[in-house]
Protein backbone atom coordinates (compact mmCIF):
# COMPACT_ATOMS: atom_id res chain seq x y z
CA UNK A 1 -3.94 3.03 14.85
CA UNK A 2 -4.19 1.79 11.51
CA UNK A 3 -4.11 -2.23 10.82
CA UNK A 4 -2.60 -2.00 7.67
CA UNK A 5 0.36 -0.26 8.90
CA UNK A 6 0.88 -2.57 11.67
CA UNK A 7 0.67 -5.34 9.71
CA UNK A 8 2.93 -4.34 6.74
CA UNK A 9 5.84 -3.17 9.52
CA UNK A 10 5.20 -6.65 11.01
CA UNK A 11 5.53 -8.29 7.22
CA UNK A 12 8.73 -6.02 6.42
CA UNK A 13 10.58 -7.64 9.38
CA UNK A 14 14.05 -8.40 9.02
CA UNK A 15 15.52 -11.70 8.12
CA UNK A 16 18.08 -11.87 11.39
CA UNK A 17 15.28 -10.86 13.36
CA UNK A 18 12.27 -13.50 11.08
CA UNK A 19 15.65 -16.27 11.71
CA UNK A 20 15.29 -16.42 15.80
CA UNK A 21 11.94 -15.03 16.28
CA UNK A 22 10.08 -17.95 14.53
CA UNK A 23 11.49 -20.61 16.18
CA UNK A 24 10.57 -18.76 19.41
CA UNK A 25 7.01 -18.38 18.02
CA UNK A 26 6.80 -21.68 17.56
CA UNK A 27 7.59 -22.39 21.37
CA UNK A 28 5.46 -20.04 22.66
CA UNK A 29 2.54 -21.70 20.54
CA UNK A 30 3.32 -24.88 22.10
CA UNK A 31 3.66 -23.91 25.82
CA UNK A 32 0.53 -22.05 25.47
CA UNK A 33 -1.40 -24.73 23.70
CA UNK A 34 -0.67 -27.75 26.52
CA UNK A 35 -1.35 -24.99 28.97
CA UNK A 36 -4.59 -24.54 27.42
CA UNK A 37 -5.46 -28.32 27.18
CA UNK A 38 -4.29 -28.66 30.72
CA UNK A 39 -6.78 -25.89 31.62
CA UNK A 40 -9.89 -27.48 29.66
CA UNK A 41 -8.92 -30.79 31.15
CA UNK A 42 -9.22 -29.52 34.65
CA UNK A 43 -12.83 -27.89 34.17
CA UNK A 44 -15.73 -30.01 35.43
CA UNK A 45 -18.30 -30.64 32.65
CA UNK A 46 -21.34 -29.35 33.43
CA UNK A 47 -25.04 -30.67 33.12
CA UNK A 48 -27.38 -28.18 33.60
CA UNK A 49 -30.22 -29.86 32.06
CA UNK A 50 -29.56 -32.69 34.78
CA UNK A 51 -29.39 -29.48 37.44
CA UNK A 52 -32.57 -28.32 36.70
CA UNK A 53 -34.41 -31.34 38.26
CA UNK A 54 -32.73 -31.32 41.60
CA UNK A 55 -32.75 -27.58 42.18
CA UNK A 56 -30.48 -24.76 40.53
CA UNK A 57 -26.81 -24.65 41.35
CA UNK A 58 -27.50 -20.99 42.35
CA UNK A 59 -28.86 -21.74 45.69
CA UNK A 60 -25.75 -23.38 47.52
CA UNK A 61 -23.51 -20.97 48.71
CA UNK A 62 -21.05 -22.35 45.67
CA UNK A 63 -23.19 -21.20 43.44
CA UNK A 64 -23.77 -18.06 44.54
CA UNK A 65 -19.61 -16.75 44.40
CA UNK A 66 -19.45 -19.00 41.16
CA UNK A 67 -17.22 -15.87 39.65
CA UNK A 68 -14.34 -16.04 42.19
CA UNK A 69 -14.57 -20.10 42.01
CA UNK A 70 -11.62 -22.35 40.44
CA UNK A 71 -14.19 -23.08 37.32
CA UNK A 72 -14.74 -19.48 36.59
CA UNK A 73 -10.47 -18.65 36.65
CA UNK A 74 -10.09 -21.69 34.24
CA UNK A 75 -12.68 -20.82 32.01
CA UNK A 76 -11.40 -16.54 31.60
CA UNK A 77 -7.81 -18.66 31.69
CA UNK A 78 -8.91 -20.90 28.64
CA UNK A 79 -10.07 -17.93 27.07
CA UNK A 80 -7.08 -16.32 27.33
CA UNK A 81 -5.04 -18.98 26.05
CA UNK A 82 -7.04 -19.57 22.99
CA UNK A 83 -6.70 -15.60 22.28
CA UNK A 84 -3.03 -15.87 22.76
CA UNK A 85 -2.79 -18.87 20.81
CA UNK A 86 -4.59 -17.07 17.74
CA UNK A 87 -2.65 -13.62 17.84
CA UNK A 88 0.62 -15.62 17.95
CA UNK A 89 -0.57 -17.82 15.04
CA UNK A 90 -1.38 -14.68 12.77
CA UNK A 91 2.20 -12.83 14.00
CA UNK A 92 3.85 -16.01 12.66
CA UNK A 93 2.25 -16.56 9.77
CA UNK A 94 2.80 -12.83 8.47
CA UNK A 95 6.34 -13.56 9.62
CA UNK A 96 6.62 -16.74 7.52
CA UNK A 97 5.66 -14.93 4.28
């Protein structure tokens, strides 16, 4: 695939099509940002240096299935997000010009 293309047939988009499908950018910018600040908000913080002194976290059972735990879904999910959040900003942007 070649970039350049893609981004020149996304830049060469129709002004009908630019009129409804920014405001719908904008949305989707906005439902995926509070999603993603709901998301970091509902992550523990973590002190490992604090950890270290009682014992690792990798000897409870816990920490042993830490990737199928709620902290490792809302971490990949916060990644996501933020991903999501930049492609959509770039789309726009080259939409906007």
């Amino acid at each position: 695939m070649n970039i350049g293309y893609m981004l020149g047939a996304i830049a060469n988009v129709d002004y009908e099509i630019t009129r409804w499908l920014s405001p719908l950018l904008m949305i989707l910018m906005a439902v995926i940002g509070i999603a993603a600040v709901v998301c970091i908000l509902m992550q523990k913080g973590t002190n490992d240096n604090i950890g270290s002194l009682g014992g690792s976290e990798t000897d409870t059972y816990a920490g042993k299935n830490k990737s199928r735990s709620k902290e490792s879904v809302l971490k990949k999910l916060t990644v996501v997000f933020g991903v999501l959040m930049m492609v959509l900003s770039v789309v726009f942007f080259i939409i906007k010009q």
